[in-house]
PDB file of N, CA and C in Angstrom:
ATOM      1  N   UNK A   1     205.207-105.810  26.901  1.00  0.00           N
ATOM      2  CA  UNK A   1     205.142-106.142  25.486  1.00  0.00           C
ATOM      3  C   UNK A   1     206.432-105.701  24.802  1.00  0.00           C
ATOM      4  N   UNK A   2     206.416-106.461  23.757  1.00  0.00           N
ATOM      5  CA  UNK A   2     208.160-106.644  23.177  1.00  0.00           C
ATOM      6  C   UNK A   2     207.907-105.625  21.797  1.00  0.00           C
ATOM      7  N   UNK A   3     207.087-105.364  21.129  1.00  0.00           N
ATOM      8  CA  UNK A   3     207.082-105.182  20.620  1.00  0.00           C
ATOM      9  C   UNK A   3     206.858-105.616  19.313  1.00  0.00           C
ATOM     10  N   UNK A   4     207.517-107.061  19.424  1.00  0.00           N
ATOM     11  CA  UNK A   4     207.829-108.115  18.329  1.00  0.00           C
ATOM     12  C   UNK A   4     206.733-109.374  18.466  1.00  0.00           C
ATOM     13  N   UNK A   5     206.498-109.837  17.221  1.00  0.00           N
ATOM     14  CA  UNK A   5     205.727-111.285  16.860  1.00  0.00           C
ATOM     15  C   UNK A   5     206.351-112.630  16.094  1.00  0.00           C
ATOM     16  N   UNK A   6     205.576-113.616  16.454  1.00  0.00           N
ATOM     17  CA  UNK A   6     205.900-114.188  15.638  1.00  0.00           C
ATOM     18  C   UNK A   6     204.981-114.765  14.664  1.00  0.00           C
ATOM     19  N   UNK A   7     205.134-114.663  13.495  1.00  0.00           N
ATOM     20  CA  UNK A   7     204.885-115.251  12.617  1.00  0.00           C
ATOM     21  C   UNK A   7     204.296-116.740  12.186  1.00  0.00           C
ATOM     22  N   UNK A   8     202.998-117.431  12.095  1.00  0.00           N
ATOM     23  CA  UNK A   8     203.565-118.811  11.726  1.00  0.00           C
ATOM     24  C   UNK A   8     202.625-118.896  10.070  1.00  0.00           C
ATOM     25  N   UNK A   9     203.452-119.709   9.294  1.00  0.00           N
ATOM     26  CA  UNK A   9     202.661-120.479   7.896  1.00  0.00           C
ATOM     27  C   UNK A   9     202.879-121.536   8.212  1.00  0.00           C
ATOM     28  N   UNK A  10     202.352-122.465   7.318  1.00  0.00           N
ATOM     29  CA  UNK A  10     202.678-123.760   7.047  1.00  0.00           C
ATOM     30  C   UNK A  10     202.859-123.768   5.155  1.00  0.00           C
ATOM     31  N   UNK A  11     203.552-125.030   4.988  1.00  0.00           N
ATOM     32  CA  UNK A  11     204.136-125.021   3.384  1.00  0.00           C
ATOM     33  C   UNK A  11     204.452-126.542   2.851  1.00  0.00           C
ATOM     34  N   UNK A  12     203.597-126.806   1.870  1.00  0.00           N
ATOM     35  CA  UNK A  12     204.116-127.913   1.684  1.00  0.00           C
ATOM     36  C   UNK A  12     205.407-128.607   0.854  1.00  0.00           C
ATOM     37  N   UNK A  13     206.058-127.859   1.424  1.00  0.00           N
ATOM     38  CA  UNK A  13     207.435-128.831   1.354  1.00  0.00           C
ATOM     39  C   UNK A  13     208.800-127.871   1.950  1.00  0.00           C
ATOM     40  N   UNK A  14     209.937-128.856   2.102  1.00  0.00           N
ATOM     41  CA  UNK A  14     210.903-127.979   2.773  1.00  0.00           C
ATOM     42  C   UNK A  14     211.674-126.864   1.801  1.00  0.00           C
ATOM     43  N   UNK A  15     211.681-126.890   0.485  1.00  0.00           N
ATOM     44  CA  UNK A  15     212.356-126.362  -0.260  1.00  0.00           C
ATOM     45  C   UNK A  15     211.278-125.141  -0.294  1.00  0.00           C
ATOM     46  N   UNK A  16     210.389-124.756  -0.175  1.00  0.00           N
ATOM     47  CA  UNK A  16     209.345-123.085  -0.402  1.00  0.00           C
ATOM     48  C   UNK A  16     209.780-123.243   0.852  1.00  0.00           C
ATOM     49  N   UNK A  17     210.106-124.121   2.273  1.00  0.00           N
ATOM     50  CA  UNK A  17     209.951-122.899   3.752  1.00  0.00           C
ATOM     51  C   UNK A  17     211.450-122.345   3.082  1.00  0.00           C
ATOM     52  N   UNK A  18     212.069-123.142   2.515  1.00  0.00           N
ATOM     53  CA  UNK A  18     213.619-122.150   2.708  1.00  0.00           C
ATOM     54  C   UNK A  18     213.743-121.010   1.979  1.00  0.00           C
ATOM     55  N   UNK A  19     213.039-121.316   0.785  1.00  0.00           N
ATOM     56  CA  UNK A  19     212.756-120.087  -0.006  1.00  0.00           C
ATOM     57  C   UNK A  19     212.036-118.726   0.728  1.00  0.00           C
ATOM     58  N   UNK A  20     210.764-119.003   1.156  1.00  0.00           N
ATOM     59  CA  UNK A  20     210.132-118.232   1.750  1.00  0.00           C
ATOM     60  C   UNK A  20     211.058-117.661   2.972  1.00  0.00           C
ATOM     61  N   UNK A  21     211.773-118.394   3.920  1.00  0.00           N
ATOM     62  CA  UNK A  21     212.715-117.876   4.476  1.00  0.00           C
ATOM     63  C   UNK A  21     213.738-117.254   4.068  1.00  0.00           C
ATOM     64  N   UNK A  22     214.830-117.450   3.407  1.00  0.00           N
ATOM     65  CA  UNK A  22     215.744-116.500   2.827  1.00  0.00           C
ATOM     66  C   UNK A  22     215.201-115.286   2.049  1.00  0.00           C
ATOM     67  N   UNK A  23     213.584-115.452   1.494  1.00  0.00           N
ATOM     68  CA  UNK A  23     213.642-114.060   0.970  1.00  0.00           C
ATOM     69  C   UNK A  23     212.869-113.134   2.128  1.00  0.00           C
ATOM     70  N   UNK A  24     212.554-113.485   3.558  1.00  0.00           N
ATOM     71  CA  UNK A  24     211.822-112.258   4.296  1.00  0.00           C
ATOM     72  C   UNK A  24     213.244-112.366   4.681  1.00  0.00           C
ATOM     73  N   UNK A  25     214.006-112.802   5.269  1.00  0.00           N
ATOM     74  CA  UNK A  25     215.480-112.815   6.210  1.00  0.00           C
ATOM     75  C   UNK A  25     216.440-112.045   5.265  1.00  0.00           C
ATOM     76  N   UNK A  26     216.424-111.992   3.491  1.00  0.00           N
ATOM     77  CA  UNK A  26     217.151-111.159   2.772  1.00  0.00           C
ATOM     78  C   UNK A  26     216.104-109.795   2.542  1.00  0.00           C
ATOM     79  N   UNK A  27     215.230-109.736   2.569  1.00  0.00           N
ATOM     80  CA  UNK A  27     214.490-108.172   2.687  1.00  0.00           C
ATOM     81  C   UNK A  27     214.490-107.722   4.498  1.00  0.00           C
ATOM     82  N   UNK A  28     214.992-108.042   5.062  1.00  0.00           N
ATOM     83  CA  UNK A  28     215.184-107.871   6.306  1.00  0.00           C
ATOM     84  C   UNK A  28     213.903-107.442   7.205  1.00  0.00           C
ATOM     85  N   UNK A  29     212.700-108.462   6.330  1.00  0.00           N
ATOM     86  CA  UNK A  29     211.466-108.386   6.811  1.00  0.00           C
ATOM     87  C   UNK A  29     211.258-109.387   8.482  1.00  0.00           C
ATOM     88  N   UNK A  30     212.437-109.866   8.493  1.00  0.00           N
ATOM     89  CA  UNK A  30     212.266-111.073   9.534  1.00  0.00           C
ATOM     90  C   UNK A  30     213.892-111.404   9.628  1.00  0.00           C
ATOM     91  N   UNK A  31     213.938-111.563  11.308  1.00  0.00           N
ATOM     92  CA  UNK A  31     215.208-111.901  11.905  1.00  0.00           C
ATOM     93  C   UNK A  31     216.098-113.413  11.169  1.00  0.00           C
ATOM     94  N   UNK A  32     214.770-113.775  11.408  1.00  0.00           N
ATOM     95  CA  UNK A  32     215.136-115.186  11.355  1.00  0.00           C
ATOM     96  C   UNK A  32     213.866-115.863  11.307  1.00  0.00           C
ATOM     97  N   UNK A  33     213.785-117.264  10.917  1.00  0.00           N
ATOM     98  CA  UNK A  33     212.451-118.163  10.145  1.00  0.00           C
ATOM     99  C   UNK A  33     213.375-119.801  10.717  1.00  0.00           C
ATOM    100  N   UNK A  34     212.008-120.068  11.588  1.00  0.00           N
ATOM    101  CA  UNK A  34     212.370-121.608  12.141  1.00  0.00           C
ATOM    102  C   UNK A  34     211.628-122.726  11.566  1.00  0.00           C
ATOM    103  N   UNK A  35     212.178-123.589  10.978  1.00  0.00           N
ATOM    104  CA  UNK A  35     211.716-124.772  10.146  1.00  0.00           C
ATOM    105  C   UNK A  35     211.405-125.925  10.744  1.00  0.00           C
ATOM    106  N   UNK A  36     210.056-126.510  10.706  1.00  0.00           N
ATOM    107  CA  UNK A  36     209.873-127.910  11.444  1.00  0.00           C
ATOM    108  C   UNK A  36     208.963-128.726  10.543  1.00  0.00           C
ATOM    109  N   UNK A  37     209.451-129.852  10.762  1.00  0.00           N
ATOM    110  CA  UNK A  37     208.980-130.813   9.668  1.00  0.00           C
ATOM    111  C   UNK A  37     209.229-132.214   9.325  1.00  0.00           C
ATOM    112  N   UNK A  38     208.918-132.966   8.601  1.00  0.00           N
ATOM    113  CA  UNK A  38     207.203-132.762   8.387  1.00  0.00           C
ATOM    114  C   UNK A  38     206.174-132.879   9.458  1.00  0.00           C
ATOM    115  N   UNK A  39     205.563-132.307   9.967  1.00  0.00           N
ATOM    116  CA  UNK A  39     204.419-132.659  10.279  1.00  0.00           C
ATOM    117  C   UNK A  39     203.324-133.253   9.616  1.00  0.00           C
ATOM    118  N   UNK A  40     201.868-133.789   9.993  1.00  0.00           N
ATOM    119  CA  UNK A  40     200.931-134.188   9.408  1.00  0.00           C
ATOM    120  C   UNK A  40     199.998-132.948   9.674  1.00  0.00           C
ATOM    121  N   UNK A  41     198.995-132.333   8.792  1.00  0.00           N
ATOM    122  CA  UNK A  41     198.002-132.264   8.703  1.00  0.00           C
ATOM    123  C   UNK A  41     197.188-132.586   8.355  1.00  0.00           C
ATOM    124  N   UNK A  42     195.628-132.096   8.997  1.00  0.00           N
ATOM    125  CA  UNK A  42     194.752-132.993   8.910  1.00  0.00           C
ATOM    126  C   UNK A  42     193.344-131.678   8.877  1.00  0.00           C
ATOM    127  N   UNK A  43     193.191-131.236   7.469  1.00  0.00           N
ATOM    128  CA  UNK A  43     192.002-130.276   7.527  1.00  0.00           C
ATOM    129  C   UNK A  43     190.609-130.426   6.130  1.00  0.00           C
ATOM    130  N   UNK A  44     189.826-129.514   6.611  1.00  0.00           N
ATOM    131  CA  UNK A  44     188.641-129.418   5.552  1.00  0.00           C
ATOM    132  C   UNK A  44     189.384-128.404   4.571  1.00  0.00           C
ATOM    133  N   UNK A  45     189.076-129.171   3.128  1.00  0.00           N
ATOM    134  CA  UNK A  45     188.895-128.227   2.070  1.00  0.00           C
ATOM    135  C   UNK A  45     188.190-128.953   0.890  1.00  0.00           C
ATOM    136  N   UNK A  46     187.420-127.087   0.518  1.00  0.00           N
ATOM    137  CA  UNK A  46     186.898-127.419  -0.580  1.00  0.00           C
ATOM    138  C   UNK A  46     185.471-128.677  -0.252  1.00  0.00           C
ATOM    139  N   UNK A  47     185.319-129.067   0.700  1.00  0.00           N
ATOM    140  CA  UNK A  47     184.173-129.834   1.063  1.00  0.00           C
ATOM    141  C   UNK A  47     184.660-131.401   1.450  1.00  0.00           C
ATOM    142  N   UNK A  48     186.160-131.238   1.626  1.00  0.00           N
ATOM    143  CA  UNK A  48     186.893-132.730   1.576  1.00  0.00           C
ATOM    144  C   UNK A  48     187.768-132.687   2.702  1.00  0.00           C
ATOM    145  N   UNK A  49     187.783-133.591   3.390  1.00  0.00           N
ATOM    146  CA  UNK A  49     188.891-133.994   4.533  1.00  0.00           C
ATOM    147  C   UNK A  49     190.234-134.477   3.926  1.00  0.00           C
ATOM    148  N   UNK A  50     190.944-133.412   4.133  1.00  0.00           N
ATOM    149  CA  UNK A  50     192.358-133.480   3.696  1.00  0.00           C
ATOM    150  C   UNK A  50     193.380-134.575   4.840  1.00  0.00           C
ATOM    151  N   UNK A  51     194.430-134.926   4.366  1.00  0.00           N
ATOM    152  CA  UNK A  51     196.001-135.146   5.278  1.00  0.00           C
ATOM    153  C   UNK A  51     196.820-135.108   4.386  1.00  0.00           C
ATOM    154  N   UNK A  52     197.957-133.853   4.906  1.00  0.00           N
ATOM    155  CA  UNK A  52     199.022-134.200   4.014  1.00  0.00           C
ATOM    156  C   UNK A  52     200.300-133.469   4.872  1.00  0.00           C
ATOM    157  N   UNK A  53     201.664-133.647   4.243  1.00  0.00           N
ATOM    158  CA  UNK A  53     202.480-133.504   4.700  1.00  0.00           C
ATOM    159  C   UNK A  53     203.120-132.137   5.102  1.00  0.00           C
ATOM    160  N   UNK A  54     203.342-131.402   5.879  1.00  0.00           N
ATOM    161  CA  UNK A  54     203.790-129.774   5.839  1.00  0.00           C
ATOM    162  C   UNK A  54     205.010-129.472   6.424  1.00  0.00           C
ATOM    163  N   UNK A  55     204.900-128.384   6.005  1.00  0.00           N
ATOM    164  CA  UNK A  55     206.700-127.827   7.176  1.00  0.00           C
ATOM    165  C   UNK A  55     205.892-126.622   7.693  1.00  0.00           C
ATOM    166  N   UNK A  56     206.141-126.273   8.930  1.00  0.00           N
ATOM    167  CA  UNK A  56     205.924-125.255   9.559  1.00  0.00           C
ATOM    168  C   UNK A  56     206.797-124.301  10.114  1.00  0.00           C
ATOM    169  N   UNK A  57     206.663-123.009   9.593  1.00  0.00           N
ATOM    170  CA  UNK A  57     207.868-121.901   9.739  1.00  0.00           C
ATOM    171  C   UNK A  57     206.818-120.785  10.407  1.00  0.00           C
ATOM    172  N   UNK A  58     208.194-120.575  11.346  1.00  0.00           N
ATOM    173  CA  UNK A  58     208.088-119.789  12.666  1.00  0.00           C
ATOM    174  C   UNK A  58     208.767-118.486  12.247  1.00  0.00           C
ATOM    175  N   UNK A  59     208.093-117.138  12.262  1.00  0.00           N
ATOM    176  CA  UNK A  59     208.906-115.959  11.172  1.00  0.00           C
ATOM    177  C   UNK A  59     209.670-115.209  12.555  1.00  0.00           C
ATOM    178  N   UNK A  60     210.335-114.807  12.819  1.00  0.00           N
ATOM    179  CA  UNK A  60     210.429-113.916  13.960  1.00  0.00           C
ATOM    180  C   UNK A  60     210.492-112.116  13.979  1.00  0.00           C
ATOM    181  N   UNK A  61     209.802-111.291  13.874  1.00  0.00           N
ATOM    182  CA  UNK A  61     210.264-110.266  13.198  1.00  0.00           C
ATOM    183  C   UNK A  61     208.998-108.959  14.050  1.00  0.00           C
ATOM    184  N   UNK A  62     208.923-108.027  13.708  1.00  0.00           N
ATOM    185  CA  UNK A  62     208.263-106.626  14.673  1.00  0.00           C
ATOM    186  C   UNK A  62     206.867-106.279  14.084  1.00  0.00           C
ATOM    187  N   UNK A  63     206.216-106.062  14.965  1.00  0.00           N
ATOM    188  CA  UNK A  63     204.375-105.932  14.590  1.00  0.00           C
ATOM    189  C   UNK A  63     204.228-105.117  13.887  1.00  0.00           C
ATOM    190  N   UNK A  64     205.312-103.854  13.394  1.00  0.00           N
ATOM    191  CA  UNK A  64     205.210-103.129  12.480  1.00  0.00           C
ATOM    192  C   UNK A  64     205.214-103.898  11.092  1.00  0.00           C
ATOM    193  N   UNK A  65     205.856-104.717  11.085  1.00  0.00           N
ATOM    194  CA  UNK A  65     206.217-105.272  10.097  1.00  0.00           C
ATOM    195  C   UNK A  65     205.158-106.500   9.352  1.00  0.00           C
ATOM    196  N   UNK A  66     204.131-106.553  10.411  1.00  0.00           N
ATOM    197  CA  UNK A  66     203.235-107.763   9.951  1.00  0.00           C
ATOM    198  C   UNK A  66     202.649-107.868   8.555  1.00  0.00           C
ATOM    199  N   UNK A  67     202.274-106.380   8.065  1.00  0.00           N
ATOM    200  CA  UNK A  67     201.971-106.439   6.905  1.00  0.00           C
ATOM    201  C   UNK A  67     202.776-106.566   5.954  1.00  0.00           C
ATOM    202  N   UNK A  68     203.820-106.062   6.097  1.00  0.00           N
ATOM    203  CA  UNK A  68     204.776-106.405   4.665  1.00  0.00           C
ATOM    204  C   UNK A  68     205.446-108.116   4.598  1.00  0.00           C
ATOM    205  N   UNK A  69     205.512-108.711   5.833  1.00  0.00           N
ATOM    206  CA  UNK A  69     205.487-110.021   5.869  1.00  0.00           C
ATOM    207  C   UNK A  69     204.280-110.953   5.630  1.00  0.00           C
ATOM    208  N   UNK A  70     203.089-110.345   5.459  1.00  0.00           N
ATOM    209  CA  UNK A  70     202.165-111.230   5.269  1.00  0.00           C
ATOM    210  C   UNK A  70     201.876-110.948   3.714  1.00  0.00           C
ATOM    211  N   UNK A  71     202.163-109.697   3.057  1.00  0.00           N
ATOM    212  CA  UNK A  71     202.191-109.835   1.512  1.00  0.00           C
ATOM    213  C   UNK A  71     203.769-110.451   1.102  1.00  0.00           C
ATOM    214  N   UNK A  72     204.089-110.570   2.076  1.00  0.00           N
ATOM    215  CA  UNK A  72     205.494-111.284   1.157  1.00  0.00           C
ATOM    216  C   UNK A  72     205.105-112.883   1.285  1.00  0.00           C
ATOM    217  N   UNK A  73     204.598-113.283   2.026  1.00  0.00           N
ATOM    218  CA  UNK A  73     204.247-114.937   2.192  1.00  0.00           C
ATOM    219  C   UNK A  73     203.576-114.880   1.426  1.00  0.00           C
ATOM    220  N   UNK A  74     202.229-113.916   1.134  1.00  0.00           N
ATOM    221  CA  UNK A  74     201.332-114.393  -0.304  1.00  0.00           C
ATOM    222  C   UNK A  74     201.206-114.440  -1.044  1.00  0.00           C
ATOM    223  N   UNK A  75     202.539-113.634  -1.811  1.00  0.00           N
ATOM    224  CA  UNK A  75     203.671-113.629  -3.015  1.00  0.00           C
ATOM    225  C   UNK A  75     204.308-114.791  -3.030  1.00  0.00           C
ATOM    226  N   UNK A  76     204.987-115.793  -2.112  1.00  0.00           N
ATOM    227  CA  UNK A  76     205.665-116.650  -2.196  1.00  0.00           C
ATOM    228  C   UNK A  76     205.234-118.098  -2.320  1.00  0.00           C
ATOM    229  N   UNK A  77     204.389-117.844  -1.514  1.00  0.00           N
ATOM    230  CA  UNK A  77     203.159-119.186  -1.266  1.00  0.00           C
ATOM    231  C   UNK A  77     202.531-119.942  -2.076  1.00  0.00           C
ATOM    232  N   UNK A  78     202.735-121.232  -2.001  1.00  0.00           N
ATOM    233  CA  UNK A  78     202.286-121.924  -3.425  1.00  0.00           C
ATOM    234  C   UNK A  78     200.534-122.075  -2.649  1.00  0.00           C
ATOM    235  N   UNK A  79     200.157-122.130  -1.756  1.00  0.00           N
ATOM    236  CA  UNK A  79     198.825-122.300  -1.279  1.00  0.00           C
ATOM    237  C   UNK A  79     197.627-121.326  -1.678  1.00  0.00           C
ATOM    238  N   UNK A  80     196.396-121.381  -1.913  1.00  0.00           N
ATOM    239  CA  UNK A  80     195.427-120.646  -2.580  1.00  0.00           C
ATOM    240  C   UNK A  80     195.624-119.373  -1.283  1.00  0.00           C
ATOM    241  N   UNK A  81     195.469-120.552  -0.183  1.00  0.00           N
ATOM    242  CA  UNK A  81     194.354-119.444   1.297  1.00  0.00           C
ATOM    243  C   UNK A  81     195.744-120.177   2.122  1.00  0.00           C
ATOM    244  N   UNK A  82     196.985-119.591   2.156  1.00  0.00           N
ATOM    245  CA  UNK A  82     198.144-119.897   3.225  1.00  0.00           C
ATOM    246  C   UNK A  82     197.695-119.482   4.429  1.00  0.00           C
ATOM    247  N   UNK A  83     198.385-120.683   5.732  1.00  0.00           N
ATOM    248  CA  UNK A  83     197.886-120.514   7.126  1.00  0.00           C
ATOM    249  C   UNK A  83     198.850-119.022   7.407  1.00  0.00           C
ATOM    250  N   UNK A  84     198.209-117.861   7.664  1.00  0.00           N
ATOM    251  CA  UNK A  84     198.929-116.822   8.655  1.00  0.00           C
ATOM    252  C   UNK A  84     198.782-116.185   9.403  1.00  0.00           C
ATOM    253  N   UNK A  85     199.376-116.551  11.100  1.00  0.00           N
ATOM    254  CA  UNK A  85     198.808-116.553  12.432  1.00  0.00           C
ATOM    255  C   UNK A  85     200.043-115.714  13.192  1.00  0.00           C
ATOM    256  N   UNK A  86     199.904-114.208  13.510  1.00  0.00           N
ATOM    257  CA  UNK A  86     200.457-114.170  14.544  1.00  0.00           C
ATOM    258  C   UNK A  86     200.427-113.932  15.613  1.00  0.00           C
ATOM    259  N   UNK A  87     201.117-114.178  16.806  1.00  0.00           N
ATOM    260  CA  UNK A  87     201.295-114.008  18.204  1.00  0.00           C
ATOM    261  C   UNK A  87     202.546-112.925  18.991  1.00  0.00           C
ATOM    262  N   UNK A  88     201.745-112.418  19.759  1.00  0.00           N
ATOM    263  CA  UNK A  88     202.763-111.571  20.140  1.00  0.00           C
ATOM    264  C   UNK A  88     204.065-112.242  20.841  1.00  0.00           C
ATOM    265  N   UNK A  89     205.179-111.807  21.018  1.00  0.00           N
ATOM    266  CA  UNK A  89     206.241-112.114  21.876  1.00  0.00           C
ATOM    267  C   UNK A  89     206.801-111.099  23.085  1.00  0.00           C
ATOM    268  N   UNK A  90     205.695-111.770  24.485  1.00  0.00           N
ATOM    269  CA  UNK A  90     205.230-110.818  25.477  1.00  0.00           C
ATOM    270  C   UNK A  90     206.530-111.051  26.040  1.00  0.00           C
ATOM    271  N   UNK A  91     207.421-111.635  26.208  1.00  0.00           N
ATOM    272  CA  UNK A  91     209.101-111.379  26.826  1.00  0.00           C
ATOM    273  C   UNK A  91     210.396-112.324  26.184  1.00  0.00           C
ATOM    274  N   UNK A  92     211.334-112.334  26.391  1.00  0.00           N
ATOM    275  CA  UNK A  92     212.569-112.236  25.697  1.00  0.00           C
ATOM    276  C   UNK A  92     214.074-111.653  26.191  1.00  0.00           C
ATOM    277  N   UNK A  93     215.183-112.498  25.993  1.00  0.00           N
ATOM    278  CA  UNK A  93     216.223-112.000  26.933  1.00  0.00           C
ATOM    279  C   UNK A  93     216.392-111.035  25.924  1.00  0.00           C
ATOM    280  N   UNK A  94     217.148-110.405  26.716  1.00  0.00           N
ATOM    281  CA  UNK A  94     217.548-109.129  26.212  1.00  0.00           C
ATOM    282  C   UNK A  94     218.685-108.856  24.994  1.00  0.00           C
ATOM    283  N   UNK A  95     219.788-109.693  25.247  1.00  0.00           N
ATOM    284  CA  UNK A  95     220.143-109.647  24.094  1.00  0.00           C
ATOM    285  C   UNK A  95     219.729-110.677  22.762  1.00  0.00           C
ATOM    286  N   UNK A  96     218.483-111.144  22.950  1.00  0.00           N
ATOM    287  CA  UNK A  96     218.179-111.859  21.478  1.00  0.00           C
ATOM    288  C   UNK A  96     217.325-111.194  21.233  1.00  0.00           C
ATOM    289  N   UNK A  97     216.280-109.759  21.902  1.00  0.00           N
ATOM    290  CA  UNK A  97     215.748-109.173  21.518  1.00  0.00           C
ATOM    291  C   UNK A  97     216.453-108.006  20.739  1.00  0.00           C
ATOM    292  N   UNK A  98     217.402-107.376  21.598  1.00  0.00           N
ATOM    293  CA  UNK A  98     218.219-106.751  20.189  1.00  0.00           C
ATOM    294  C   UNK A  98     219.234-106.866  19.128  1.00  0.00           C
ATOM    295  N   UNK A  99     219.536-108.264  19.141  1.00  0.00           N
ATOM    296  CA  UNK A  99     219.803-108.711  17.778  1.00  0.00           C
ATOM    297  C   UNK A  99     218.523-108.656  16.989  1.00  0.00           C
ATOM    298  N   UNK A 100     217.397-109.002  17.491  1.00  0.00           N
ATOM    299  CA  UNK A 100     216.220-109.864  16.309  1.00  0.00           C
ATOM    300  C   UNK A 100     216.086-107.948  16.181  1.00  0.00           C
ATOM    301  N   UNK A 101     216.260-106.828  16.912  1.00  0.00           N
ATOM    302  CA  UNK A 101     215.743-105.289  16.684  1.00  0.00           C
ATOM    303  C   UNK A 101     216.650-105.048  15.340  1.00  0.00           C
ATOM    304  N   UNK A 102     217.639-105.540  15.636  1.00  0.00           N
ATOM    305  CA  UNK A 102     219.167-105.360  15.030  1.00  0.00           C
ATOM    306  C   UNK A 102     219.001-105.608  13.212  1.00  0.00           C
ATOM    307  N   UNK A 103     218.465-106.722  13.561  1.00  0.00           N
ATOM    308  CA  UNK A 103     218.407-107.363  11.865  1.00  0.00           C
ATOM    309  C   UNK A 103     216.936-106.724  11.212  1.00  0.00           C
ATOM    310  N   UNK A 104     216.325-106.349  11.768  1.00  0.00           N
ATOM    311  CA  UNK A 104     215.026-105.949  11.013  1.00  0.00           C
ATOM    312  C   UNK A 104     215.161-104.381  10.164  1.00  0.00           C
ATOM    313  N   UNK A 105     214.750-104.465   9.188  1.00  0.00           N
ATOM    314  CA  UNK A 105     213.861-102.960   8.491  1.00  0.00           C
ATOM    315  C   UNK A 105     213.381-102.137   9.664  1.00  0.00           C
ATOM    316  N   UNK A 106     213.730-100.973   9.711  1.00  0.00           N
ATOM    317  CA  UNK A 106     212.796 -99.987   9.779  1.00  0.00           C
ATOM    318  C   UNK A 106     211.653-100.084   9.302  1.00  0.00           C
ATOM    319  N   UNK A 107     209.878-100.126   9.820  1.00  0.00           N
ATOM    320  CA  UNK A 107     209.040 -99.933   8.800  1.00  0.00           C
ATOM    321  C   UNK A 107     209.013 -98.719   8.277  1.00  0.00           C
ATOM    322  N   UNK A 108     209.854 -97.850   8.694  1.00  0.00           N
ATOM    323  CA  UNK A 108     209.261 -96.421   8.051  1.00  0.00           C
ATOM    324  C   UNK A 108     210.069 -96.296   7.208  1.00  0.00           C
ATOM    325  N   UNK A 109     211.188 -96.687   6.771  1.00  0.00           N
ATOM    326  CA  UNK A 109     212.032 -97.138   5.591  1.00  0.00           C
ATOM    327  C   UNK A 109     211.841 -98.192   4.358  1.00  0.00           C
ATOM    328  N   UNK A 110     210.258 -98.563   4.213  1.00  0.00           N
ATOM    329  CA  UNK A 110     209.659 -99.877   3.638  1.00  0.00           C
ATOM    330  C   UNK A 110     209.367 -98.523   2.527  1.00  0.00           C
ATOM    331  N   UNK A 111     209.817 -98.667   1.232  1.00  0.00           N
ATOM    332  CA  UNK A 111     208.407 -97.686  -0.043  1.00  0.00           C
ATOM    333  C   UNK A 111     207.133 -98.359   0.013  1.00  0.00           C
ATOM    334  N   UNK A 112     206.064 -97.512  -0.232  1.00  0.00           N
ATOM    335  CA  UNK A 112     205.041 -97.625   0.067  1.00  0.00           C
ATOM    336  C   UNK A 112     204.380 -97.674  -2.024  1.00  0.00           C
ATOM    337  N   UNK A 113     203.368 -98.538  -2.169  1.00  0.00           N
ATOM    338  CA  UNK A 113     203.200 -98.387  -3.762  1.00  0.00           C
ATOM    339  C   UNK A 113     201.782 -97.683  -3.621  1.00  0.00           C
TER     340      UNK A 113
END
């Protein structure tokens, strides 16, 4: 185990993934944030079968860190109930694991409110 996860939301549109990306990647909550898009979705809400258009961002960043990245997406997030799923990242070459070590926060350097 790496130590590290990744992150995924979905967002509807490309201009909040970039937002939402530059501000965990400028709080150095996350290495880096991968953008794909559009996709289609296709879900229940509210009692109604939805489809609509999304971008899906991939966060890359350390399991310490899950919580302060998951209140920073729900600060940012134009969605009521945003998708947030992560997975561990069980291996990794070695030097993109310590760059992605490289760019992150300390969590024990996060203030606490």
């Amino acid at each position: 185990m790496t130590g590290f996860i990744q992150i995924i939301t979905s967002v509807a549109s490309q201009a909040e993934a970039e937002r939402i990306g530059r501000a965990l990647v400028e709080r150095r909550l996350a290495a880096c944030m991968h953008v794909s898009g559009p996709i289609t979705s296709v879900y229940r809400w509210q009692d109604k079968i939805e489809t609509s258009s999304e971008w899906v961002c991939a966060v890359k960043t350390s399991a310490g860190l899950y919580a302060n990245v998951e209140a920073a997406i729900r600060e940012l997030h134009s969605y009521e109930v945003p998708e947030i799923l992560a997975a561990p990242i069980v291996a990794g070459s070695t030097a993109y694991l310590d760059w992605l070590r490289s760019e992150l926060i300390d969590p024990s350097e996060i203030e606490t409110a």
